[in-house]
C-alpha atoms as a PDB file:
ATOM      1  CA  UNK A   1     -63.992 -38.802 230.619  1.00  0.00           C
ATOM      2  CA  UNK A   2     -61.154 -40.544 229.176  1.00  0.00           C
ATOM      3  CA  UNK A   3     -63.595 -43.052 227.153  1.00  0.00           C
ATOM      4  CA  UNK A   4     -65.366 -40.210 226.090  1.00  0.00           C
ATOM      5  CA  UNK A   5     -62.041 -38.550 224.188  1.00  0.00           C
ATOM      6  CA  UNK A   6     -61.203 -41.870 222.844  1.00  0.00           C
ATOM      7  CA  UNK A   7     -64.464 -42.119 220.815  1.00  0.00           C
ATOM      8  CA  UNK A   8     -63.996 -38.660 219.661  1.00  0.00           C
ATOM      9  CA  UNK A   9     -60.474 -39.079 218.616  1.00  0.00           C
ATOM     10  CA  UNK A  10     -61.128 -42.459 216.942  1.00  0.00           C
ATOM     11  CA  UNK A  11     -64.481 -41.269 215.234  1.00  0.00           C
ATOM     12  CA  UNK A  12     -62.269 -38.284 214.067  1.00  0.00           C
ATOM     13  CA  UNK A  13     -60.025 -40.824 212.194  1.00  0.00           C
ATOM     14  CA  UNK A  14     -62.509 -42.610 210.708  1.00  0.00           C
ATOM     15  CA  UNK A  15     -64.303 -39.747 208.888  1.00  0.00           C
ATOM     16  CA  UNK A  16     -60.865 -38.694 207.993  1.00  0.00           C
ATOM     17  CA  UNK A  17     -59.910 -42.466 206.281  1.00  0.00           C
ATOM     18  CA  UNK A  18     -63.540 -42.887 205.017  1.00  0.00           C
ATOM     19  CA  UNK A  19     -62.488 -39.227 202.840  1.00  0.00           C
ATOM     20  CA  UNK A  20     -59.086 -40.287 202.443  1.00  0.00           C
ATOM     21  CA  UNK A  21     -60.473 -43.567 200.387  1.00  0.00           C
ATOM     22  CA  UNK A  22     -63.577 -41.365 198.698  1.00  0.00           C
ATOM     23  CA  UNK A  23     -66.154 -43.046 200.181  1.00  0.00           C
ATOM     24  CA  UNK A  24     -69.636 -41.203 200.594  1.00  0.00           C
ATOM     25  CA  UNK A  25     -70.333 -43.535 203.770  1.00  0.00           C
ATOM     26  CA  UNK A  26     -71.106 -42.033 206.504  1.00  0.00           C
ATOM     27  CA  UNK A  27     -68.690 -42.614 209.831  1.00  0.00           C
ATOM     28  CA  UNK A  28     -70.825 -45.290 211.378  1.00  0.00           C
ATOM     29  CA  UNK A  29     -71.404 -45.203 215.322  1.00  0.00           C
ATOM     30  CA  UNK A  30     -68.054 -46.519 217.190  1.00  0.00           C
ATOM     31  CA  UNK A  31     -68.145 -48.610 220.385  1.00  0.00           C
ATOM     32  CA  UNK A  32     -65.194 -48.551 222.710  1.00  0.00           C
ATOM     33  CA  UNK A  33     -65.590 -50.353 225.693  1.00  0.00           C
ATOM     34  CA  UNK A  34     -63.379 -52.114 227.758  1.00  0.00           C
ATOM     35  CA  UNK A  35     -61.807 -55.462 226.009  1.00  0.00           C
ATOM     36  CA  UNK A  36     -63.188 -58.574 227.676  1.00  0.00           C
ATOM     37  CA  UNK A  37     -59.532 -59.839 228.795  1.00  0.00           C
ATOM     38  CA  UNK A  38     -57.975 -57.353 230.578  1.00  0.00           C
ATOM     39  CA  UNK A  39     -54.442 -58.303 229.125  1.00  0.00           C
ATOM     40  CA  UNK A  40     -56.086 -56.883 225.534  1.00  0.00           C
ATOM     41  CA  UNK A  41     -55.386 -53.106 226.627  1.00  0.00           C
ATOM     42  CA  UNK A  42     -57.653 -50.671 228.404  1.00  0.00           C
ATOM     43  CA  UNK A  43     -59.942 -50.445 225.417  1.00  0.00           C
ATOM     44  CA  UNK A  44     -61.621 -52.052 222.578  1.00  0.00           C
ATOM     45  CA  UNK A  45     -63.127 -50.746 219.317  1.00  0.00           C
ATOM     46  CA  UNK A  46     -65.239 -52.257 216.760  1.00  0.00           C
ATOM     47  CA  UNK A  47     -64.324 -49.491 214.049  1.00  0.00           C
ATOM     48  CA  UNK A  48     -62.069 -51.510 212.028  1.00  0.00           C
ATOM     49  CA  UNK A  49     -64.643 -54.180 211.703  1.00  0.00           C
ATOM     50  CA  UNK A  50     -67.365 -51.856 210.889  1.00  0.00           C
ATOM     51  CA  UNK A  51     -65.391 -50.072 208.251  1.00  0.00           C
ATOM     52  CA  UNK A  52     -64.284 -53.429 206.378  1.00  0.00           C
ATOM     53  CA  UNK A  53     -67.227 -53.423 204.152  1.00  0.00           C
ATOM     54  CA  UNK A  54     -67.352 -50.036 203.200  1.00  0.00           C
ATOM     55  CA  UNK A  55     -63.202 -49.679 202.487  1.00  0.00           C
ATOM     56  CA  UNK A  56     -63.285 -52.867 200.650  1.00  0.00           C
ATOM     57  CA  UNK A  57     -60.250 -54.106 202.881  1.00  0.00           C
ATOM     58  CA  UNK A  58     -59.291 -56.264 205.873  1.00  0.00           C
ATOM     59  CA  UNK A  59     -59.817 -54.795 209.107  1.00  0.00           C
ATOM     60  CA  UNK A  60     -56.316 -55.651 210.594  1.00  0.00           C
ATOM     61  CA  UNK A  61     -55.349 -53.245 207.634  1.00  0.00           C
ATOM     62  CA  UNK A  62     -57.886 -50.541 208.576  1.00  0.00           C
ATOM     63  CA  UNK A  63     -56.876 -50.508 212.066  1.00  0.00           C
ATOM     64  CA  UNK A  64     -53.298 -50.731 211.816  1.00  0.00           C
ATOM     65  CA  UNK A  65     -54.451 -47.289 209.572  1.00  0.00           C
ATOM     66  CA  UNK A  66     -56.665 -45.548 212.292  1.00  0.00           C
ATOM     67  CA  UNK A  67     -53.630 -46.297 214.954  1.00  0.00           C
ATOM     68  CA  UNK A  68     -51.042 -44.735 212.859  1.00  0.00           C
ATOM     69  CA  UNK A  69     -53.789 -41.465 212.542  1.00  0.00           C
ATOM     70  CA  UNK A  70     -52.037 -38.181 213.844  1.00  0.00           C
ATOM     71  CA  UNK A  71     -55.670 -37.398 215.086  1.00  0.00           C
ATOM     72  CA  UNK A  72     -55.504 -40.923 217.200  1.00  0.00           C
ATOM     73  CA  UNK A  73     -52.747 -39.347 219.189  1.00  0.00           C
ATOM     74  CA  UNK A  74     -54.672 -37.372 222.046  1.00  0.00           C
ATOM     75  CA  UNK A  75     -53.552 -36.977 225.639  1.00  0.00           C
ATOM     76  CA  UNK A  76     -55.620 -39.391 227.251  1.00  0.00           C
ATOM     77  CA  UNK A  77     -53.147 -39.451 230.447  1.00  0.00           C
ATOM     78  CA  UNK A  78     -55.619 -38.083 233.189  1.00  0.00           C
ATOM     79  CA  UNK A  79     -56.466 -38.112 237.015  1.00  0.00           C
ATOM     80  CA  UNK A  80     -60.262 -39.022 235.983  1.00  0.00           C
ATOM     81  CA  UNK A  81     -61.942 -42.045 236.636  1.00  0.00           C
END
């Protein structure tokens, strides 16, 4: 399932910032789910809110990070629904 890969990839990119910045925290349980206004994309994810406190830095920063994560970049082009 295409929602399923997404958390994978995106939990992937936050163990790999979380060791990137030395932090012992552990990658916290992501939520992606769809955004509540459909114009906002196919998905949302709280990850860059959830990670603020623990990288010590704003989240727009943090996410603009995961996004730019080679590990972010899977195929999620797919005939499932």
């Amino acid at each position: 399932m295409m929602k399923e890969r997404l958390r994978e990839a995106l939990e992937s990119c936050v163990r790999e910032l979380l060791a990137e910045a030395g932090s012992a925290a552990e990658a916290p349980p992501l939520q992606v789910e769809p955004p509540r206004q459909a114009d906002h994309g196919d998905f949302a994810c709280n990850a860059a809110l959830i990670l603020t406190k623990s990288l010590r830095r704003p989240p727009r920063e943090i996410a603009g990070e995961l996004a730019a994560q080679r590990g972010l970049r899977v195929d999620l082009h797919c005939d499932e629904t």
